[in-house]
PDB file of N, CA and C in Angstrom:
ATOM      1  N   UNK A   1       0.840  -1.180   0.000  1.00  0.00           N
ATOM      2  CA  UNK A   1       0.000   0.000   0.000  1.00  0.00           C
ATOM      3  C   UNK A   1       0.881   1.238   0.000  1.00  0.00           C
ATOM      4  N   UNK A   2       0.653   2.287  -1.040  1.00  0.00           N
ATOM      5  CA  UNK A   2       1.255   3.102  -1.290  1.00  0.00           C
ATOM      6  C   UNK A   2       0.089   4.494  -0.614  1.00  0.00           C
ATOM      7  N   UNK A   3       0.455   5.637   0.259  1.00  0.00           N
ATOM      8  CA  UNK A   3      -0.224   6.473   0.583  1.00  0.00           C
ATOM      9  C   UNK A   3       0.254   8.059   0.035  1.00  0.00           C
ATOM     10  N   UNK A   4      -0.686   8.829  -0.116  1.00  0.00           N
ATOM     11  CA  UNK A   4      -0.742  10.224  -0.446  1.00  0.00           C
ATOM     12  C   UNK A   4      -1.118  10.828   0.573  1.00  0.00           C
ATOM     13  N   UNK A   5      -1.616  12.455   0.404  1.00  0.00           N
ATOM     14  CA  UNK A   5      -2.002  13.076   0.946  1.00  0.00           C
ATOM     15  C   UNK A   5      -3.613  12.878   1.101  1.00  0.00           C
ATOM     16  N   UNK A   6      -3.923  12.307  -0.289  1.00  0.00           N
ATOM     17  CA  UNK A   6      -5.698  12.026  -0.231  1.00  0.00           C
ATOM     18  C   UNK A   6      -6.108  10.971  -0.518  1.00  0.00           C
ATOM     19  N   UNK A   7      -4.857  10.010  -0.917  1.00  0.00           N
ATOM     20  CA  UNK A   7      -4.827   9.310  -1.427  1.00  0.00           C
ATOM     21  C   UNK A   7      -4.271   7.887  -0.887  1.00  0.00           C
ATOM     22  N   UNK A   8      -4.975   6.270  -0.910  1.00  0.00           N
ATOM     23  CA  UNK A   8      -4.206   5.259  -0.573  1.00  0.00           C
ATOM     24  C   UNK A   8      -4.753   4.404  -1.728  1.00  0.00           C
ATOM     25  N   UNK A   9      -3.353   3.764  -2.477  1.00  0.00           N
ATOM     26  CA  UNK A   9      -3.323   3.101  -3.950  1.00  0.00           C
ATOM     27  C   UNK A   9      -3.002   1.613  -3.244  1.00  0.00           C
ATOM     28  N   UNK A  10      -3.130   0.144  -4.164  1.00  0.00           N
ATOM     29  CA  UNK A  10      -1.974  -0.620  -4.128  1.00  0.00           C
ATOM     30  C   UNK A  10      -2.262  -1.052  -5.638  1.00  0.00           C
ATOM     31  N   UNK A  11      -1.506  -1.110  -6.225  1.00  0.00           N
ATOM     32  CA  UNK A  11      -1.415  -1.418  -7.568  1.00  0.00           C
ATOM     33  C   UNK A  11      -0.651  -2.928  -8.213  1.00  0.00           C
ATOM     34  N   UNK A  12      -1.253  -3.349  -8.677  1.00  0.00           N
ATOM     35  CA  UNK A  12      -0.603  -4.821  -9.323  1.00  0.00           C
ATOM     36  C   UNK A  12      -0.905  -4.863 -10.829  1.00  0.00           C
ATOM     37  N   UNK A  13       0.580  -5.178 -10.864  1.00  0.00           N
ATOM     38  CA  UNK A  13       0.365  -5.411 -12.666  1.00  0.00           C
ATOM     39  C   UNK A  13       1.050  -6.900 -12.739  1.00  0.00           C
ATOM     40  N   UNK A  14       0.777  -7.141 -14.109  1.00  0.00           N
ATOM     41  CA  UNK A  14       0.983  -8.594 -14.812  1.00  0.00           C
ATOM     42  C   UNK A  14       1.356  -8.622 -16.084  1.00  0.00           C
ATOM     43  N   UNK A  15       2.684  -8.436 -16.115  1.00  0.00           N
ATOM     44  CA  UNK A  15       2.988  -8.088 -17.658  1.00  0.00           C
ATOM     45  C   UNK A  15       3.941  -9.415 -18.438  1.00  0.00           C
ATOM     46  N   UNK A  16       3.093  -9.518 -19.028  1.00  0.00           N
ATOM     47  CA  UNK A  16       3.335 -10.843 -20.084  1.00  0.00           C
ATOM     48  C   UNK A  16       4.162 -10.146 -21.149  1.00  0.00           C
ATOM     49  N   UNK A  17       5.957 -10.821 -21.501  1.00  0.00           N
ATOM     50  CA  UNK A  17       6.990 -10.508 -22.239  1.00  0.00           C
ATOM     51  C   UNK A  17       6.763 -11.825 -23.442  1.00  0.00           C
ATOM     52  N   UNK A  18       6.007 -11.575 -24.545  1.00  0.00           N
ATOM     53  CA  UNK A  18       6.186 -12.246 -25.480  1.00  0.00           C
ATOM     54  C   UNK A  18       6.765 -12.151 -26.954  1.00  0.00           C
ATOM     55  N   UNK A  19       7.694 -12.870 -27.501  1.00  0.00           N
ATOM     56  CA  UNK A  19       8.870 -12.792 -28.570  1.00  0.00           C
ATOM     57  C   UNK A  19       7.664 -12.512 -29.665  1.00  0.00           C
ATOM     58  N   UNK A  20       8.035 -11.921 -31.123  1.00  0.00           N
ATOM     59  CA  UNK A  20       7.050 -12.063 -32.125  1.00  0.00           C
ATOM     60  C   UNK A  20       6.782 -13.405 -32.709  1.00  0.00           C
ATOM     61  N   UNK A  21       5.951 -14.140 -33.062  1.00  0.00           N
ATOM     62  CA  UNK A  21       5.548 -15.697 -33.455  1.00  0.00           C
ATOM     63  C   UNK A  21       5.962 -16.639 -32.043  1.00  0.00           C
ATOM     64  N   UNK A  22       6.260 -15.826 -31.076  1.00  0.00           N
ATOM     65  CA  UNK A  22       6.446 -16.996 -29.878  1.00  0.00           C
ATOM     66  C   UNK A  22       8.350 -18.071 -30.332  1.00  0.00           C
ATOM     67  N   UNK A  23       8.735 -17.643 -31.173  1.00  0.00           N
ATOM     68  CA  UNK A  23      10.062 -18.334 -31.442  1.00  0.00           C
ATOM     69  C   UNK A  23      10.618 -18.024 -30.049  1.00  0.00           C
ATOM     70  N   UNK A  24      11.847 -19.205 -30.215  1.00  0.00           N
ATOM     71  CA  UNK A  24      12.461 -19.407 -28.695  1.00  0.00           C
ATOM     72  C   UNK A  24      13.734 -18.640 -29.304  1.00  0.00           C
ATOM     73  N   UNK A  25      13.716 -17.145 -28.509  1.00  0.00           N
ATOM     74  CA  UNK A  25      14.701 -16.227 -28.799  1.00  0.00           C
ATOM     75  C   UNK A  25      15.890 -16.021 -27.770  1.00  0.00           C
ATOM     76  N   UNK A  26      15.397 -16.302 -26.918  1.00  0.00           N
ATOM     77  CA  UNK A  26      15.784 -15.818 -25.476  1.00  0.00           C
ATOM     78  C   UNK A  26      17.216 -16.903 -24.755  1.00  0.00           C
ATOM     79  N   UNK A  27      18.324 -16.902 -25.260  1.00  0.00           N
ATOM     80  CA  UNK A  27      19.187 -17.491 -24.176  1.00  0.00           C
ATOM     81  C   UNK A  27      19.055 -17.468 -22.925  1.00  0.00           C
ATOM     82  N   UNK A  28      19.696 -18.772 -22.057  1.00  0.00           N
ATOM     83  CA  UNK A  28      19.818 -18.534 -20.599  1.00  0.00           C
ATOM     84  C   UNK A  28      20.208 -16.925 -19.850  1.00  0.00           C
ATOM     85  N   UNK A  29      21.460 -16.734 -20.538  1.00  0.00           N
ATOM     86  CA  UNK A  29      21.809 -15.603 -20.517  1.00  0.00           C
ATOM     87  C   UNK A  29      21.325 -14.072 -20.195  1.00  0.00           C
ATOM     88  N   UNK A  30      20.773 -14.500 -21.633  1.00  0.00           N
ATOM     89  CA  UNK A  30      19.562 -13.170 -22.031  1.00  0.00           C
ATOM     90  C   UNK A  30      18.388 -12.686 -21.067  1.00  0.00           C
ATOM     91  N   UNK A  31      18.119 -14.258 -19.898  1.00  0.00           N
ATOM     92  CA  UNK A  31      17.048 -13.872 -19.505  1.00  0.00           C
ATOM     93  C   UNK A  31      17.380 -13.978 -18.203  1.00  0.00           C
ATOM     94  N   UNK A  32      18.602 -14.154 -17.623  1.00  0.00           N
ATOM     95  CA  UNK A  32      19.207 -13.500 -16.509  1.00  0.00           C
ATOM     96  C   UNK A  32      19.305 -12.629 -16.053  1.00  0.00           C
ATOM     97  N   UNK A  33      19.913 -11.485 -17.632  1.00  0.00           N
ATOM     98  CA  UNK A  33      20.277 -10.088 -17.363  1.00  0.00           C
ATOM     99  C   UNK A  33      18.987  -9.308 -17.231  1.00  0.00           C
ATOM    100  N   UNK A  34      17.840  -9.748 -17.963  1.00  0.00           N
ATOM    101  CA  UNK A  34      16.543  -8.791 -18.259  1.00  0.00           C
ATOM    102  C   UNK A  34      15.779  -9.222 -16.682  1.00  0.00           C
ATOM    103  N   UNK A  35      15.955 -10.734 -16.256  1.00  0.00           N
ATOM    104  CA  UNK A  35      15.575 -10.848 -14.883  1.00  0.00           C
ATOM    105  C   UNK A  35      16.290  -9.438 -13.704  1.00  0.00           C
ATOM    106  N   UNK A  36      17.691  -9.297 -13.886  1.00  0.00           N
ATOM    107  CA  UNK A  36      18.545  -8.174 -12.948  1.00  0.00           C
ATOM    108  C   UNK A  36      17.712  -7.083 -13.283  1.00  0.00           C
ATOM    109  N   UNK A  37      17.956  -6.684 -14.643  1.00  0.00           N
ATOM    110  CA  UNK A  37      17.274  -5.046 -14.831  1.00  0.00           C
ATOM    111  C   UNK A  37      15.663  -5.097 -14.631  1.00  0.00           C
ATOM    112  N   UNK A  38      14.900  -6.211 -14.275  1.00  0.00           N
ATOM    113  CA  UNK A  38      13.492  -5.904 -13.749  1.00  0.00           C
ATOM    114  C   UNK A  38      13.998  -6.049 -12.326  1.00  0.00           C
ATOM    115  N   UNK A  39      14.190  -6.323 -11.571  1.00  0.00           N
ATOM    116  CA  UNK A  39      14.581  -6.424 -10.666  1.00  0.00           C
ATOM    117  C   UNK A  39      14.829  -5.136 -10.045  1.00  0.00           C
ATOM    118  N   UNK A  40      15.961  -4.277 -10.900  1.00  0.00           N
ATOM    119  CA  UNK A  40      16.452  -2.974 -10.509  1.00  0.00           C
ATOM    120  C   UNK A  40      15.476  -2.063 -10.569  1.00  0.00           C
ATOM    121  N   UNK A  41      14.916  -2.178 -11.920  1.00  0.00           N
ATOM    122  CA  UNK A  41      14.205  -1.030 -12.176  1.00  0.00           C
ATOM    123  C   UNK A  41      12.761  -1.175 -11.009  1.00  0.00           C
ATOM    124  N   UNK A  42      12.298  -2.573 -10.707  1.00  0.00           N
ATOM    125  CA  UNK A  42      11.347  -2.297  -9.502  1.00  0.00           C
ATOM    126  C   UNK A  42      11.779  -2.020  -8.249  1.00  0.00           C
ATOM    127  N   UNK A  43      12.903  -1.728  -8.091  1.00  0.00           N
ATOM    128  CA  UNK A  43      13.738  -1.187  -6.681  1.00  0.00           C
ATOM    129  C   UNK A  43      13.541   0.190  -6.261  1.00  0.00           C
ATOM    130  N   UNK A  44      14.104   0.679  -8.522  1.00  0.00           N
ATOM    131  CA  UNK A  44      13.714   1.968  -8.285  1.00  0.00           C
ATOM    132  C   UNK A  44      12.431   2.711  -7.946  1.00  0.00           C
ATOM    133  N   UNK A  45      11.313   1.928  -8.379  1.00  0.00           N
ATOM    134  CA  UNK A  45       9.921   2.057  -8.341  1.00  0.00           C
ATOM    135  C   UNK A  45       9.584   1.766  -6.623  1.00  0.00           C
ATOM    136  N   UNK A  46      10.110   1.175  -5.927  1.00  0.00           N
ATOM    137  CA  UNK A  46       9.749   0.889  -4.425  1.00  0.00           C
ATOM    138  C   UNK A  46       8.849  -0.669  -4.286  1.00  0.00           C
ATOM    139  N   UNK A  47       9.106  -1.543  -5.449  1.00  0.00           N
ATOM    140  CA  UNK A  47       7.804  -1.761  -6.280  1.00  0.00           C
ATOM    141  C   UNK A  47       8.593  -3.422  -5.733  1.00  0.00           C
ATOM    142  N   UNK A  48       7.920  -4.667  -6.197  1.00  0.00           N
ATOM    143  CA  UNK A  48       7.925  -5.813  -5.329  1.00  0.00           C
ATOM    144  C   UNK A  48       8.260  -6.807  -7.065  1.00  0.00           C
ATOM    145  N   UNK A  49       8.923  -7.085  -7.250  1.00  0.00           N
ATOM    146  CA  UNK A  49       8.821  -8.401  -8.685  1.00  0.00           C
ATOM    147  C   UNK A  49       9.047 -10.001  -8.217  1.00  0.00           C
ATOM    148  N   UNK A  50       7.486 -10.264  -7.878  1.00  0.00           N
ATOM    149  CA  UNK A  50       7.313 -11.137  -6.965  1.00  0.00           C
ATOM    150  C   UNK A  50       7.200 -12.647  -7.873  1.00  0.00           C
ATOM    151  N   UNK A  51       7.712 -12.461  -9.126  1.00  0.00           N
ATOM    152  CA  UNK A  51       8.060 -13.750  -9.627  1.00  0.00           C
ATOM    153  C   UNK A  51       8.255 -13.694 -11.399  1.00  0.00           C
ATOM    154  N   UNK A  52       9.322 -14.236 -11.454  1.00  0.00           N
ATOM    155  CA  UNK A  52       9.917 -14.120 -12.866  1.00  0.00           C
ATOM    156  C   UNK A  52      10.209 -15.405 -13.546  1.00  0.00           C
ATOM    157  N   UNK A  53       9.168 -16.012 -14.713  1.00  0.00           N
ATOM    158  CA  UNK A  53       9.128 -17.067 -14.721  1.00  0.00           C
ATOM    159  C   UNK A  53       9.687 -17.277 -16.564  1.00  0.00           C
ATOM    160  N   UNK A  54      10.456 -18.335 -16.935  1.00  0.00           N
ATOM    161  CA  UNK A  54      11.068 -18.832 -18.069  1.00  0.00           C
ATOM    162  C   UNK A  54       9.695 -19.436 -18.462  1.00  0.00           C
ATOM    163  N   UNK A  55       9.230 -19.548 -19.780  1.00  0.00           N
ATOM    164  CA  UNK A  55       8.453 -20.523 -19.895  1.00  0.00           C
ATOM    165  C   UNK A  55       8.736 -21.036 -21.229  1.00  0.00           C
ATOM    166  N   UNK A  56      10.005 -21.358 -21.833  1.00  0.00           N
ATOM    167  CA  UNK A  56      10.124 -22.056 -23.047  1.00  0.00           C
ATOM    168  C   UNK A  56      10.096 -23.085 -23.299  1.00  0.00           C
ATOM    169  N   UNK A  57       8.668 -23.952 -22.739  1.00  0.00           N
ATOM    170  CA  UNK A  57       8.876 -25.862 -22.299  1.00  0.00           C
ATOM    171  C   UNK A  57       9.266 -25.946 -23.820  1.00  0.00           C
TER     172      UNK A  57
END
């Protein structure tokens, strides 16, 4: 819960990262580093990235 002056928010999002045609683009690698920089960038936000999931069965 985030508070204002007039204001009390809690906000949840769900953002689905999908390649164009679904091709398997994404190295181990690749999805390490983009795991760190969500990570960071919800730090900067105050913000919670409460699960980061691979799904290339």
């Amino acid at each position: 819960m985030r508070t204002g002056r007039h204001v009390v928010h809690n906000l949840h999002v769900h953002w689905v990262f999908v390649t164009k045609y679904r091709r398997k683009a994404f190295t181990d690698a690749m999805l390490t580093c983009t795991e760190e920089v969500m990570r960071e960038v919800c730090g900067d936000f105050e913000a919670e990235l409460k699960q980061f999931v691979d799904d290339r069965a």
